[in-house]
Protein backbone atom coordinates (compact mmCIF):
# COMPACT_ATOMS: atom_id res chain seq x y z
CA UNK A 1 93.76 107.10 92.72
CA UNK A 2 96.89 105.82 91.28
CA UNK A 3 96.47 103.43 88.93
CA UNK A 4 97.46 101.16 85.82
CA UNK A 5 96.51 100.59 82.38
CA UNK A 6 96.98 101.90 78.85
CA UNK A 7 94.39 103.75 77.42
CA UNK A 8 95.98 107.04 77.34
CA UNK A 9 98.56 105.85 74.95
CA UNK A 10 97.85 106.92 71.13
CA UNK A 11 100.34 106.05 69.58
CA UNK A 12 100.29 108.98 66.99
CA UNK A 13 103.87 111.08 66.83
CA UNK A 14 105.16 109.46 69.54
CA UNK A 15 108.84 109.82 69.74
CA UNK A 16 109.13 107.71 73.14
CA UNK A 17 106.65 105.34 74.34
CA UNK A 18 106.86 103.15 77.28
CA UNK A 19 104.74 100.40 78.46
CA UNK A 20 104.21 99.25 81.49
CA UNK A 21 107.23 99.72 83.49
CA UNK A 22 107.91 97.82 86.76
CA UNK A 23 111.65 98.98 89.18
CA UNK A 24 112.07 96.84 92.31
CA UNK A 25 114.15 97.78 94.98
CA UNK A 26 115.32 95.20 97.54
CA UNK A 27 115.67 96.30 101.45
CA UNK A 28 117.20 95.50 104.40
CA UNK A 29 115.16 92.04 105.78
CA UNK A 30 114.10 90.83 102.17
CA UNK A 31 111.34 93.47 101.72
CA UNK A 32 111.11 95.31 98.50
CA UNK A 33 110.30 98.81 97.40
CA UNK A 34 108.26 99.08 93.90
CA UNK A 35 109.72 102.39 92.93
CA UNK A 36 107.33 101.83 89.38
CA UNK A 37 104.72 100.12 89.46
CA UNK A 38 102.62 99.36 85.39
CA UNK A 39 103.51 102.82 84.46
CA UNK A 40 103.03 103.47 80.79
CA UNK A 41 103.72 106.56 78.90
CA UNK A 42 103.99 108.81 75.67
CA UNK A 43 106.46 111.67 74.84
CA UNK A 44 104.98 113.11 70.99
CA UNK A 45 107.79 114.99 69.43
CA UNK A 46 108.46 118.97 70.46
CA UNK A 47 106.50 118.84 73.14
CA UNK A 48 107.43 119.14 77.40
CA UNK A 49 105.39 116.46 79.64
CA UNK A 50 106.11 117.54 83.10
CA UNK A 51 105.87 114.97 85.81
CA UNK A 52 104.88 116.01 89.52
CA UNK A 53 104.45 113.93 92.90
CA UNK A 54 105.81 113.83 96.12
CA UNK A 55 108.83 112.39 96.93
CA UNK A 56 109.02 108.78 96.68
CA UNK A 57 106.36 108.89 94.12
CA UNK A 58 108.90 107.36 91.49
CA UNK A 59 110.08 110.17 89.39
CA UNK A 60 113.46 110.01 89.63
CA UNK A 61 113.15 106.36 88.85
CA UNK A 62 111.04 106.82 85.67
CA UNK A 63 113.44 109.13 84.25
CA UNK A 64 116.74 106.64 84.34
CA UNK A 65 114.42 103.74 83.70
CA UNK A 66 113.99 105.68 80.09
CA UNK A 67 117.32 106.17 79.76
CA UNK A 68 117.75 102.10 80.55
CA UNK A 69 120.18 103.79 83.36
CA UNK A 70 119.29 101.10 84.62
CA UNK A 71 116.54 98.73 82.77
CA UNK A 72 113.67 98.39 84.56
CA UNK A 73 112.50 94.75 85.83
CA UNK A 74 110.19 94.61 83.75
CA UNK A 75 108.42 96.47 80.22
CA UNK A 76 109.28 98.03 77.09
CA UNK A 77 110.62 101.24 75.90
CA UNK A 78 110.24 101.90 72.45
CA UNK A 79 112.01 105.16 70.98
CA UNK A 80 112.23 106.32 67.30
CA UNK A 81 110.62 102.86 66.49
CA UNK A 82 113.33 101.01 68.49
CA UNK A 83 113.78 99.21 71.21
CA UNK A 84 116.07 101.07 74.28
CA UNK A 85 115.91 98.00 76.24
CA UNK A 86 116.85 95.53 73.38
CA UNK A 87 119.54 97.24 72.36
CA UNK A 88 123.55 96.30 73.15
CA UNK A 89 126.97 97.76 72.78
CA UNK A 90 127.12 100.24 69.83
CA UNK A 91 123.42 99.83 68.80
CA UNK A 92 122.34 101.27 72.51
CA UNK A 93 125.20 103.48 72.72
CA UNK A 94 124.27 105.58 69.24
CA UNK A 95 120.24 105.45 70.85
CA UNK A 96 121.83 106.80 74.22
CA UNK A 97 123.39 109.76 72.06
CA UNK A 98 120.08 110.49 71.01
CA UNK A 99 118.32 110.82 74.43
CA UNK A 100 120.26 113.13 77.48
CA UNK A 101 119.52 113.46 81.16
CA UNK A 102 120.36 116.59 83.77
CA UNK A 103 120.46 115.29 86.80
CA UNK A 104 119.19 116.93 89.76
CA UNK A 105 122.27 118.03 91.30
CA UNK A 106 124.71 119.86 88.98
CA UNK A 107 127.68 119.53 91.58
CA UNK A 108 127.65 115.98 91.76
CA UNK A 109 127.10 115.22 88.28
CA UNK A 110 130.12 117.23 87.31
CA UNK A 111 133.89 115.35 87.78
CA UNK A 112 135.70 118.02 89.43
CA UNK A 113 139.11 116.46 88.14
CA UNK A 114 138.45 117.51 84.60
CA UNK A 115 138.15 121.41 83.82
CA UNK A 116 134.72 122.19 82.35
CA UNK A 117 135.84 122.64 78.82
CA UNK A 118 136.77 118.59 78.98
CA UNK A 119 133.64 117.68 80.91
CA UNK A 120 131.38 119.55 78.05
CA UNK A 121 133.53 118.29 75.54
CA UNK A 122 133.66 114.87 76.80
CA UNK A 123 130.64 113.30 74.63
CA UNK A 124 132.09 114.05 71.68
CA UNK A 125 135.31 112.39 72.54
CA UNK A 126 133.52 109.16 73.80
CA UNK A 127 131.68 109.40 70.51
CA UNK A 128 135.05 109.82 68.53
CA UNK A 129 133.56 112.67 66.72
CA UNK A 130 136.05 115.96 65.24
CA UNK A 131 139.47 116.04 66.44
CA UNK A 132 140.54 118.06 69.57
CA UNK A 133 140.48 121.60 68.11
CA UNK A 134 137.05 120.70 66.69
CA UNK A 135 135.70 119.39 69.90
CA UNK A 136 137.46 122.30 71.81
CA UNK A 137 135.40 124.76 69.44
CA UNK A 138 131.99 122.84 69.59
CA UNK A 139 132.24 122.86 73.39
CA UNK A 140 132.97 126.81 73.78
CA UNK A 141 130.16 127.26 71.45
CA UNK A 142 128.02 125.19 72.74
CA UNK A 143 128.78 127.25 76.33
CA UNK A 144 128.30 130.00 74.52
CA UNK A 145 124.54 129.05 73.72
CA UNK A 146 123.61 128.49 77.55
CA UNK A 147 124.97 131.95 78.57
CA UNK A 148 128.55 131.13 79.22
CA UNK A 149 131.87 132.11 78.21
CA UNK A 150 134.23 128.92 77.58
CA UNK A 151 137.36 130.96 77.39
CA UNK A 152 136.78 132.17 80.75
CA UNK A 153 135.97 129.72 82.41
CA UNK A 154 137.04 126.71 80.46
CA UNK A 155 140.03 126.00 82.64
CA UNK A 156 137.86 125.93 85.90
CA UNK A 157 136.22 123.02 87.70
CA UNK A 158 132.96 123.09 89.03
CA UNK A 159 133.94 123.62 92.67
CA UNK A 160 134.90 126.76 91.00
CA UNK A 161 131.28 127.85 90.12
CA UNK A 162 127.76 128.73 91.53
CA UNK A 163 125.24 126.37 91.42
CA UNK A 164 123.63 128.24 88.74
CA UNK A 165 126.26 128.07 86.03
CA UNK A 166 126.87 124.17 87.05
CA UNK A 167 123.74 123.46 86.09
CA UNK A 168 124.22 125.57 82.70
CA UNK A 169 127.52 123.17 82.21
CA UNK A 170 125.27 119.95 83.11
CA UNK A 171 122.62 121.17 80.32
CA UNK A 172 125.47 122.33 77.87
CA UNK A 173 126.78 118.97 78.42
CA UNK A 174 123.74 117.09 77.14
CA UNK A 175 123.33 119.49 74.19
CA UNK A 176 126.55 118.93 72.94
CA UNK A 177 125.56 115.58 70.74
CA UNK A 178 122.38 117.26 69.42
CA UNK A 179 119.94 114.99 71.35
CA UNK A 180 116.51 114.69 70.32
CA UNK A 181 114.94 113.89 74.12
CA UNK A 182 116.12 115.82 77.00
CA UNK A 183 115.46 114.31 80.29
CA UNK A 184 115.78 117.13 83.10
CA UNK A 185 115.85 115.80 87.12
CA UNK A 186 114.73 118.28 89.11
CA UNK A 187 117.14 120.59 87.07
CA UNK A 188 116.19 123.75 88.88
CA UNK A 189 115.44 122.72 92.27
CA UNK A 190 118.57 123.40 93.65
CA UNK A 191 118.69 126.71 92.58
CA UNK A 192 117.80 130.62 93.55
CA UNK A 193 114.13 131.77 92.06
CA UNK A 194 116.47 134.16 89.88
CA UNK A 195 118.88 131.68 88.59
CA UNK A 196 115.63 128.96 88.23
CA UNK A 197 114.44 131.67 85.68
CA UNK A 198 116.98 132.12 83.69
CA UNK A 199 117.93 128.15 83.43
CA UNK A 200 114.00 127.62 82.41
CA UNK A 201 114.76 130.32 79.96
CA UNK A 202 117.62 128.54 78.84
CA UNK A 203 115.40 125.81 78.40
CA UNK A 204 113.00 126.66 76.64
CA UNK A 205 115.26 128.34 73.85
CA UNK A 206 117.30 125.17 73.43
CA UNK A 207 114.23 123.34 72.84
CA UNK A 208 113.24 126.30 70.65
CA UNK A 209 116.63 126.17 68.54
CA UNK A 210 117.37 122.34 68.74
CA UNK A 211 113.84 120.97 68.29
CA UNK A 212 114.30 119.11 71.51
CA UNK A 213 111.40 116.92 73.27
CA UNK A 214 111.65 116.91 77.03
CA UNK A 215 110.85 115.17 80.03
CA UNK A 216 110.53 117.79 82.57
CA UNK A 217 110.32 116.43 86.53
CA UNK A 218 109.60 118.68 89.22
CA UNK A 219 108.29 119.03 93.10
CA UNK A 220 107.30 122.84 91.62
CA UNK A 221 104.16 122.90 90.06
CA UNK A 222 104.18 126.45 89.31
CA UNK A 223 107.63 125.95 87.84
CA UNK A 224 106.02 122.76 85.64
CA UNK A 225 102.96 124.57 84.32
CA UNK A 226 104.99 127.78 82.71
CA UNK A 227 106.81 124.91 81.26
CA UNK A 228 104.86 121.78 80.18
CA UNK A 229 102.59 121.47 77.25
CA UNK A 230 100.98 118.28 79.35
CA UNK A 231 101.47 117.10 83.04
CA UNK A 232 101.49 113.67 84.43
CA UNK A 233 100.99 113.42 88.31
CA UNK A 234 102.50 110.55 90.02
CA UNK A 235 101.62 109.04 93.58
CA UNK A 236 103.65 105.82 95.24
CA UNK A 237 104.91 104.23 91.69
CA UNK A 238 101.92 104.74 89.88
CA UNK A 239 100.00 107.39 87.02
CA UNK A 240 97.29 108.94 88.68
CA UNK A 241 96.31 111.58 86.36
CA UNK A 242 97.41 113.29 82.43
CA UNK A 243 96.22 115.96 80.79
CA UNK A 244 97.13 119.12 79.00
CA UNK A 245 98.66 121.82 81.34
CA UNK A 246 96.37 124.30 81.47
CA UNK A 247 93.35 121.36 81.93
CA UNK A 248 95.11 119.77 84.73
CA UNK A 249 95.31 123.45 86.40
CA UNK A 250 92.14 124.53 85.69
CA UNK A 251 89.94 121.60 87.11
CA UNK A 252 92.34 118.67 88.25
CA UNK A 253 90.02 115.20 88.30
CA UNK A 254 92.18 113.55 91.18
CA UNK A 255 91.87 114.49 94.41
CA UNK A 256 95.89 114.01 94.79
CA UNK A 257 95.75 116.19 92.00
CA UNK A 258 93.75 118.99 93.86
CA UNK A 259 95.64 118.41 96.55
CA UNK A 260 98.73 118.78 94.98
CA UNK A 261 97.50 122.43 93.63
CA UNK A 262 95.78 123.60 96.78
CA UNK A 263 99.34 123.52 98.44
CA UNK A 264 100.65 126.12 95.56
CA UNK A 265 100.96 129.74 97.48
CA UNK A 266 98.68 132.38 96.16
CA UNK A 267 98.85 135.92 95.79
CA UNK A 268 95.26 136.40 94.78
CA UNK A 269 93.66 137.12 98.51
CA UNK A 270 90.26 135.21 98.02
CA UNK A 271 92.23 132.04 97.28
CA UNK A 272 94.21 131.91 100.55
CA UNK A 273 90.93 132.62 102.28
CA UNK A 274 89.01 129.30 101.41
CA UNK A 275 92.48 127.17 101.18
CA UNK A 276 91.55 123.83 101.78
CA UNK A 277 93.13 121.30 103.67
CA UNK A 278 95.42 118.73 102.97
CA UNK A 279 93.66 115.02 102.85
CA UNK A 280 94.41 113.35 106.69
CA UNK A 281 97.31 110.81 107.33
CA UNK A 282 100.34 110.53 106.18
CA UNK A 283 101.90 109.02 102.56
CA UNK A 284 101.64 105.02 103.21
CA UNK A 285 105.32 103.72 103.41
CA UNK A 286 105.98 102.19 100.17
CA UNK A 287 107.43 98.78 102.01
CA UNK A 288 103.73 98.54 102.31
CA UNK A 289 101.64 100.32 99.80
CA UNK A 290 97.40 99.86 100.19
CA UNK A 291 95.71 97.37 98.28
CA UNK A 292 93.48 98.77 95.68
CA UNK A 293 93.59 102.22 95.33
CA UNK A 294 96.99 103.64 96.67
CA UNK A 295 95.75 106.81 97.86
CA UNK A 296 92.52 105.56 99.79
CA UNK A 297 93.67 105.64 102.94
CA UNK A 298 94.24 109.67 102.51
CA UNK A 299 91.25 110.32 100.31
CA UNK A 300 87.67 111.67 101.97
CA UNK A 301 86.00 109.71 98.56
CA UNK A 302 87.03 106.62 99.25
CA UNK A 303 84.79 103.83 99.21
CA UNK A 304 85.40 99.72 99.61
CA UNK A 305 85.43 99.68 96.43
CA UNK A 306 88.81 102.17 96.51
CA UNK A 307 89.80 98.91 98.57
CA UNK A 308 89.43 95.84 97.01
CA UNK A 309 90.04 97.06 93.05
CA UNK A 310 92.68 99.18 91.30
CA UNK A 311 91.19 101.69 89.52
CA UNK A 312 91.84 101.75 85.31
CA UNK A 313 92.79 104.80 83.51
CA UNK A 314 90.71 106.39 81.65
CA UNK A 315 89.61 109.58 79.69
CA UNK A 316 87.46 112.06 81.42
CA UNK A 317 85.57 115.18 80.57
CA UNK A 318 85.46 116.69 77.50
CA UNK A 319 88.76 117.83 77.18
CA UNK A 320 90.79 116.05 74.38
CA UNK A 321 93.93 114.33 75.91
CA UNK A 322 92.76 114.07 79.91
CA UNK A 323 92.79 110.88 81.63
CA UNK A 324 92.55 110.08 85.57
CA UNK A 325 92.89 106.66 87.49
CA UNK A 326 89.93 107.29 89.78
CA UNK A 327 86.72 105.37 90.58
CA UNK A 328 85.28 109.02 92.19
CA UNK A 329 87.00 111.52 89.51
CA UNK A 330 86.52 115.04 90.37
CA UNK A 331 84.15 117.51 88.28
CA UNK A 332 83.53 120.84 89.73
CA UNK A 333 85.57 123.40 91.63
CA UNK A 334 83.27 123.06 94.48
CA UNK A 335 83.16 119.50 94.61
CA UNK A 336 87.04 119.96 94.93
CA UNK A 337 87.44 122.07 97.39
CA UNK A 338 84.54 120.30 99.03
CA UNK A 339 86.84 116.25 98.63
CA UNK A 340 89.96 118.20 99.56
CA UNK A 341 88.55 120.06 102.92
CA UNK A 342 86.70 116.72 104.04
């Protein structure tokens, strides 16, 4: 299901690649926890990739192993034509301007020592860019732009706000040195359906206005298909299927995939009536992940061949841009709901 290779890379616009990225985490008794496991990637300039999975399915991880926050063990990131991972000191520093990250929880990402005005002006100063009346401006402009009013509430600290407007301060933050990739963590998952509109909103007008490209994670996939132009589903570390948006929704290829969108709520009635189940067992733990394929021991397809070989990615269907890691890819809505209810 999950698996490795390359051959979804083009290499044509890319404004981010990365190859084959391996994180390691060490436990307690000398095991270790492969967070990333060969994942390789594209992000082509303007557009939102969206990135879904369970937790533990190495998300969070990708997105700071982008950002070298930190390196991973292993692989390359290559953005603009350089090197993230090669970089030191001033060289990484001026990249790092160029890419920002909202974390996933706007509280803790905020220092509530320093009033908001300093925390949104605080890039600029660490950049040693305009002098303080400058940076003061920029910042209640830039506040301005994501729906609040600096003046206001410039003086406050973020104990002092909803969850909501932190998370406009955390994205008004990493607007404020005109990035040109936009990492967002779970940026709305903390937050009322109301609010999670309006900060998607948000979103999609900075992009709009500042040209941004983003890296959009999410557990929502409803929330990730209003937003993503592609979607990349993860499972346990690895890339088990990409494809446009509306492909991937339409007629997933993985059966993690159709699994993932079977557990989306529906409104329509004759969609809650055949709701399939969810594949048996539980998620492996990842101190020991399956050999092979790392979803066999859920799937209903899986053969010994899902055993004893990892399967390849590779382009399937006729749609331009979809690729699956599968040795038993999906292919009608049937046979889905057929894999899934086995």
């Amino acid at each position: 299901m999950a698996g490795s290779g390359t051959a979804h890379l083009t290499g044509n616009d890319a404004l981010l690649t990365a190859r084959n990225l391996v994180k390691t985490f060490h436990a307690k008794g000398g095991r270790r926890v492969q967070a990333l496991s060969d994942v390789s990637l594209e992000l082509y300039r303007g557009e939102t990739l969206g990135v879904v999975g369970e937790s533990g399915s190495g998300k969070s991880t990708l997105a700071r192993a982008l950002l070298a926050l930190p390196a991973p063990d292993s692989g390359s990131v290559q953005f603009d034509g350089q090197s993230v991972y090669a970089a030191r000191g001033a060289h990484l520093r001026a990249l790092r301007f160029r890419m920002q990250m909202v974390f996933q929880d706007p509280m803790s990402s905020l220092n509530p020592a320093h009033s908001i005005l300093d925390v949104v002006q605080m890039p600029l100063l660490v950049a040693g860019r305009g002098d303080a009346k400058q940076r003061r401006a920029a910042a209640v402009e830039t506040l301005r732009s994501v729906g609040l009013d600096g003046e206001q509430i410039g003086a406050r600290r973020s104990y002092e706000l909803s969850g909501g407007q932190c998370q406009r301060v955390s994205i008004a933050r990493a607007l404020m040195m005109g990035p040109e990739l936009l990492v967002c963590d779970e940026a709305v998952s903390a937050l009322d359906v109301s609010v999670q509109a309006q900060v998607l909103n948000l979103l999609e007008d900075a992009k709009a206005a500042h040209g941004l490209t983003m890296l959009f994670i999410s557990h929502d996939l409803g929330v990730v298909k209003g937003i993503s132009d592609r979607v990349m589903v993860m499972y346990l570390g690895k890339i088990c299927e990409i494809a446009p948006a509306d492909a991937l929704y339409a007629q997933p290829r993985h059966p993690y995939s159709a699994t993932l969108l079977a557990s989306v709520p529906s409104l329509v009635p004759s969609r809650r009536a055949v709701r399939p189940e969810l594949p048996r067992g539980e998620t492996p733990s990842p101190l020991a992940v399956p050999s092979g394929c790392r979803f066999r021991t859920r799937c209903p397809r899986a053969t010994d061949r899902c055993t004893q070989e990892e399967p390849q990615i590779a382009a399937v269907g006729d749609m331009k841009g979809h690729f699956v890691a599968c040795h038993h890819p999906l292919h009608t809505r049937s046979e889905q709901s057929t894999t899934i209810a086995a």
